[in-house]
C-alpha atoms as a PDB file:
ATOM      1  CA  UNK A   1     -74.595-110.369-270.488  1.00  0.00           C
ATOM      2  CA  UNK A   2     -73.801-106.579-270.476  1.00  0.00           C
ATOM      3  CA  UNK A   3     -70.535-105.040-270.434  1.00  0.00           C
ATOM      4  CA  UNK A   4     -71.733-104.102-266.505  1.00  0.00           C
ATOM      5  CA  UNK A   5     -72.023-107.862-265.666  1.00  0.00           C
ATOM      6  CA  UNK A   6     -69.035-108.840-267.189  1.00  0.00           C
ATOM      7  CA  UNK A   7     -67.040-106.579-265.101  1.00  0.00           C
ATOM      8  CA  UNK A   8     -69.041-108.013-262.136  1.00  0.00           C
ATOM      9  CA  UNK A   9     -68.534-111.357-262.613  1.00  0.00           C
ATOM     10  CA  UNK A  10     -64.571-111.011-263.774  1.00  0.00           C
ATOM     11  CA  UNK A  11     -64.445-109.087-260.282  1.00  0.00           C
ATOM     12  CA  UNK A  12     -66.167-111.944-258.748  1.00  0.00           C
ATOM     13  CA  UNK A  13     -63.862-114.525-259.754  1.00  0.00           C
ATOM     14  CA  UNK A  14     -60.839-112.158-259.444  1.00  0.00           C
ATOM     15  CA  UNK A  15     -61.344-111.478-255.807  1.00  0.00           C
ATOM     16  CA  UNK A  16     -59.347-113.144-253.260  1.00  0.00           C
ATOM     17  CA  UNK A  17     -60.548-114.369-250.199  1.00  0.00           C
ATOM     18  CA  UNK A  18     -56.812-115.070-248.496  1.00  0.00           C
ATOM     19  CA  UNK A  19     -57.979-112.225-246.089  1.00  0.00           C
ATOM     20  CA  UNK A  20     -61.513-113.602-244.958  1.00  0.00           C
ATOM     21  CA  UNK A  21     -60.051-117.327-245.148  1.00  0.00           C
ATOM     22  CA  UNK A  22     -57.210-116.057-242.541  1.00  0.00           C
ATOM     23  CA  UNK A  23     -59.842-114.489-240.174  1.00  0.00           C
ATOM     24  CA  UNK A  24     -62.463-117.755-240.173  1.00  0.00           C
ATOM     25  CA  UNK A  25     -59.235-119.368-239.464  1.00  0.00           C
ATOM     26  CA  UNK A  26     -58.345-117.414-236.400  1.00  0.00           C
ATOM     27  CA  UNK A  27     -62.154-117.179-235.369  1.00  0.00           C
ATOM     28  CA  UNK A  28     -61.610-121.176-235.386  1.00  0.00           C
ATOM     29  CA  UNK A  29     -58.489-121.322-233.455  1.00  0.00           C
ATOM     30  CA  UNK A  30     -60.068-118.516-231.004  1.00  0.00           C
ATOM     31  CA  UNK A  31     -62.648-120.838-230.543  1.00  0.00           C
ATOM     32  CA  UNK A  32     -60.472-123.673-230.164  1.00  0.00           C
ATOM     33  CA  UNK A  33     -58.777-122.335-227.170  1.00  0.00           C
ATOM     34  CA  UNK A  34     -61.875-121.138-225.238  1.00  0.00           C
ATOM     35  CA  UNK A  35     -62.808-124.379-225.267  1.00  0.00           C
ATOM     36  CA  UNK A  36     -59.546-126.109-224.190  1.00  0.00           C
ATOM     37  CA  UNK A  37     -59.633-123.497-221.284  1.00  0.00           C
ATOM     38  CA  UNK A  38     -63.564-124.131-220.880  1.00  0.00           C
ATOM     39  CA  UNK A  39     -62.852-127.609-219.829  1.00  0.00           C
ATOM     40  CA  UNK A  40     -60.644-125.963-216.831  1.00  0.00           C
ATOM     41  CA  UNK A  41     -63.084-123.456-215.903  1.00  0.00           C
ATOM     42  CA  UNK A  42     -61.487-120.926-217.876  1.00  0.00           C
ATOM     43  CA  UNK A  43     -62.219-117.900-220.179  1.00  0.00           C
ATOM     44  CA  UNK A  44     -59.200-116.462-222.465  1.00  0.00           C
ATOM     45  CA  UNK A  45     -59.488-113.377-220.489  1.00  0.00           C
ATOM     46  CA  UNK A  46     -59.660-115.154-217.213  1.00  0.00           C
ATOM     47  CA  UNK A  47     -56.260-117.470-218.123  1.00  0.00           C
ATOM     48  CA  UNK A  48     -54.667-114.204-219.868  1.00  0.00           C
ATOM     49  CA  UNK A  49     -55.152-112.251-216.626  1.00  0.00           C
ATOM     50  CA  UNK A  50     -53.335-115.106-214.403  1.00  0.00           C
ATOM     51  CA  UNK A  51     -50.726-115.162-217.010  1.00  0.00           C
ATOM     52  CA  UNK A  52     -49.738-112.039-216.672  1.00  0.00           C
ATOM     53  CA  UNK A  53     -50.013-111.973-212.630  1.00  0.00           C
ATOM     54  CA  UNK A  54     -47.957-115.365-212.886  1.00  0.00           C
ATOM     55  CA  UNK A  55     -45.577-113.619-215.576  1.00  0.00           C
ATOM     56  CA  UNK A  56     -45.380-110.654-213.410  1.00  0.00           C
ATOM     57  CA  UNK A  57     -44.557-112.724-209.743  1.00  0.00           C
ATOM     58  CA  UNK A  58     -45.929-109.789-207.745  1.00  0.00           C
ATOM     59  CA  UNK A  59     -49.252-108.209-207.887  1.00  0.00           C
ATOM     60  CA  UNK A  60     -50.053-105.928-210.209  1.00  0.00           C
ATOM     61  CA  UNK A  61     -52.518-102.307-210.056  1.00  0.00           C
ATOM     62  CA  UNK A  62     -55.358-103.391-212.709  1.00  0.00           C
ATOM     63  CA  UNK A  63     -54.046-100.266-214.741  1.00  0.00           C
ATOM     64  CA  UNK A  64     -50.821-101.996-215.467  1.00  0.00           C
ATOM     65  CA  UNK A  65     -53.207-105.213-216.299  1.00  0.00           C
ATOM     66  CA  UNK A  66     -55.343-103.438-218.660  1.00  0.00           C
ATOM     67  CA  UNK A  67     -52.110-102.180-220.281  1.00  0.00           C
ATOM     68  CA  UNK A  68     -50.414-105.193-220.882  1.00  0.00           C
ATOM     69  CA  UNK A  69     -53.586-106.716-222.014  1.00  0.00           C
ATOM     70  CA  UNK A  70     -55.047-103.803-224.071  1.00  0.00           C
ATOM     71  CA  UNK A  71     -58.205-103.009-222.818  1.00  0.00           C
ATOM     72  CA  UNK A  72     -59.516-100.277-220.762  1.00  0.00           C
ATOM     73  CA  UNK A  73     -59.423-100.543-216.991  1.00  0.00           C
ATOM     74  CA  UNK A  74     -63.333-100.659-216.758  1.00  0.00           C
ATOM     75  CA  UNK A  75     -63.350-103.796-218.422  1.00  0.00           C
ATOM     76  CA  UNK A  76     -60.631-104.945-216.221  1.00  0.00           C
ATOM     77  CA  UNK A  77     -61.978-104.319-213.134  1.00  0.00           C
ATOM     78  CA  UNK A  78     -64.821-106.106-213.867  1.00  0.00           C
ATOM     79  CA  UNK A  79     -62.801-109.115-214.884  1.00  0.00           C
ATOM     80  CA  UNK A  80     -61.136-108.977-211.577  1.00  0.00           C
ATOM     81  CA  UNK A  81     -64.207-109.059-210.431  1.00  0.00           C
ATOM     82  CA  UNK A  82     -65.036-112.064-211.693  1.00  0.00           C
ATOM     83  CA  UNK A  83     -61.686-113.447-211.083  1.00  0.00           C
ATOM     84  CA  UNK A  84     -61.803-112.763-207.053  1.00  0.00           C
ATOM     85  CA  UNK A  85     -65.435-114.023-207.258  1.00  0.00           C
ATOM     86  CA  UNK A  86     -64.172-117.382-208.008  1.00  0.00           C
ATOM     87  CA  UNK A  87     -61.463-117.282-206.343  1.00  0.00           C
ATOM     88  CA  UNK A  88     -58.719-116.884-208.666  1.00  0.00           C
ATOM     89  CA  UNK A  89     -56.989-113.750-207.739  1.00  0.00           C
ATOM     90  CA  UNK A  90     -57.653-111.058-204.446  1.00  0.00           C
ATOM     91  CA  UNK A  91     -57.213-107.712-204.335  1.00  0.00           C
ATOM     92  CA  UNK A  92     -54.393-106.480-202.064  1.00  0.00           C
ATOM     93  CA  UNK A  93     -53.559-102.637-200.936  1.00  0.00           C
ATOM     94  CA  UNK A  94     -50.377-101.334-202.816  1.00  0.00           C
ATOM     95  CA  UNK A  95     -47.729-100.443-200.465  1.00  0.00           C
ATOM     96  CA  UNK A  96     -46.482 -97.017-202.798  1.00  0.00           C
ATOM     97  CA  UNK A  97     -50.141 -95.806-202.954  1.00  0.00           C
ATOM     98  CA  UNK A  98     -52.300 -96.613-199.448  1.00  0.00           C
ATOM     99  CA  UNK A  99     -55.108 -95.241-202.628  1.00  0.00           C
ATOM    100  CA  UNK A 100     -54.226 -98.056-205.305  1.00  0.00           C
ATOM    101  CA  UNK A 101     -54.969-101.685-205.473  1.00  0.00           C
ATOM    102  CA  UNK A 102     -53.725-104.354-206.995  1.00  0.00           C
ATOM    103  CA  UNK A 103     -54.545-108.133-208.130  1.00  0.00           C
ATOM    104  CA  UNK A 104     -52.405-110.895-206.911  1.00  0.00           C
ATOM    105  CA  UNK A 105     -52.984-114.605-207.754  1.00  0.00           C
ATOM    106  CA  UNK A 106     -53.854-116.674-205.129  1.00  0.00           C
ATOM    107  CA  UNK A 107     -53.067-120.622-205.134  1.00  0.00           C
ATOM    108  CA  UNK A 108     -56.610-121.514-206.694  1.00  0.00           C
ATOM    109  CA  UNK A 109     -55.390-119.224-209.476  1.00  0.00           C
ATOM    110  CA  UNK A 110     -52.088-120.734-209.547  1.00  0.00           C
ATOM    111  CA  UNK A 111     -53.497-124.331-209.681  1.00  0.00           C
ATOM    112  CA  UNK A 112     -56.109-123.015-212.232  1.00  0.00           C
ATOM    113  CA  UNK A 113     -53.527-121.227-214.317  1.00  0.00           C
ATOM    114  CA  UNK A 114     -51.073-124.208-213.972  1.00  0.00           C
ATOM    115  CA  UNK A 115     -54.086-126.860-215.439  1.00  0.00           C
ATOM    116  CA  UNK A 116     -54.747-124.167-218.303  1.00  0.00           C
ATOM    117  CA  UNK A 117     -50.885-123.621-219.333  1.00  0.00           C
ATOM    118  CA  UNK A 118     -50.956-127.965-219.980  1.00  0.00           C
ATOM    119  CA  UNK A 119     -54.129-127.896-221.820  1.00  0.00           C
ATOM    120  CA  UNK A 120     -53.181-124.542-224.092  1.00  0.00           C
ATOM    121  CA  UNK A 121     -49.591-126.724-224.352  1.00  0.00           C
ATOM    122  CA  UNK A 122     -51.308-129.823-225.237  1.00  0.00           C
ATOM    123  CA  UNK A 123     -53.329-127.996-227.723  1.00  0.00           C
ATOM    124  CA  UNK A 124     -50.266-126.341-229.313  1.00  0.00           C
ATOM    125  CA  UNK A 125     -48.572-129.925-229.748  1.00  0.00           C
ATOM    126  CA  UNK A 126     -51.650-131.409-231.481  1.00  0.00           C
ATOM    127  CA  UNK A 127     -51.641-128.072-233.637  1.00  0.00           C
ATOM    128  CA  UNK A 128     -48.163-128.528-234.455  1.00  0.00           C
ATOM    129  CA  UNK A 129     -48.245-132.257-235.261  1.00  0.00           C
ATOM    130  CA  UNK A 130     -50.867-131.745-237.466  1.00  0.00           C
ATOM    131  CA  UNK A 131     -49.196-129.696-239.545  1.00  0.00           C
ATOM    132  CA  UNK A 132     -46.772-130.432-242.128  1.00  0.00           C
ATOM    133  CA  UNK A 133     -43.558-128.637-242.743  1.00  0.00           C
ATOM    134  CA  UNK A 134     -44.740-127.115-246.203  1.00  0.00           C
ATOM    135  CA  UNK A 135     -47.978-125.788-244.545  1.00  0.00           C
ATOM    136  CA  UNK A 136     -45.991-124.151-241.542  1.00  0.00           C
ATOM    137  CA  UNK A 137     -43.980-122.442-244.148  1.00  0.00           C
ATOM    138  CA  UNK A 138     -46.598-121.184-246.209  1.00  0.00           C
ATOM    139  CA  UNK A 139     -48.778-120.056-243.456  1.00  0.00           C
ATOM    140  CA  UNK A 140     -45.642-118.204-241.990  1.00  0.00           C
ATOM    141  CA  UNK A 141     -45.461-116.480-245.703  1.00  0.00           C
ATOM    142  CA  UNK A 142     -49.163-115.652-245.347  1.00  0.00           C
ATOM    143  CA  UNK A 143     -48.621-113.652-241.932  1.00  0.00           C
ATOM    144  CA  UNK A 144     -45.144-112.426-243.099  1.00  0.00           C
ATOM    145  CA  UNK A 145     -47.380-110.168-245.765  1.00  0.00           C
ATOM    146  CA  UNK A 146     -49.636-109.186-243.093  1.00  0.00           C
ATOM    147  CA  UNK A 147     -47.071-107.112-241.353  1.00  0.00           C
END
């Protein structure tokens, strides 16, 4: 082997793959959730849109949602979209702006959100039981150096 594939393979076996081992991890645990909130005929964006209207207590204008959720308000209105299609949430008129509208959560969308919070619960218990006081420290290490 050449000098050239030396240094290939030493970088090879050198390299660590903490960073792309955290991400399929996430990607897993992303994937985990949508379908624990599947099973309630919910989407992550869906339940993260009633949790913030539930947070919130009041309606909110769907530029304050796509703030608190970082996204752009295109993509949030047609989320509410979807969200007021099923049900879930209705626009009302906002009573500082007879021009702006809001979403509020209606009681589908509080029963919905309420039978999402006990699954994503349920899911965070069986997380946590599964994982062993050594591992919880080392993974909180591992996202420690991320910041």
């Amino acid at each position: 082997m050449n000098n050239a594939g030396v240094e290939t393979q030493k970088a090879k076996e050198s390299s660590d793959t903490t960073i792309f081992s955290l991400l399929r991890a996430a990607h897993a645990l992303e994937d985990k959730l949508e379908e624990t909130l599947n099973g309630v005929g919910l989407s992550t964006p869906k339940y993260s849109v009633l949790n913030e209207l539930n947070s919130a207590g009041t309606p909110l204008s769907l530029s304050d949602l796509a703030a608190r959720l970082s996204c752009v308000r295109s993509n949030m209105t047609q989320l509410v979209d979807r969200l007021e299609s099923d049900g879930l949430v209705k626009r009302v008129d906002d009573p500082a702006d007879r021009r702006g509208v809001k979403a509020a959560i209606t009681d589908t969308g509080q029963a919905r959100y309420a039978a999402g919070s006990a699954e994503v619960a349920r899911l965070h218990e069986d997380f946590a039981a599964s994982v062993g006081a050594e591992d919880k420290a080392a993974l909180s290490r591992l996202l420690t150096a991320l910041r």
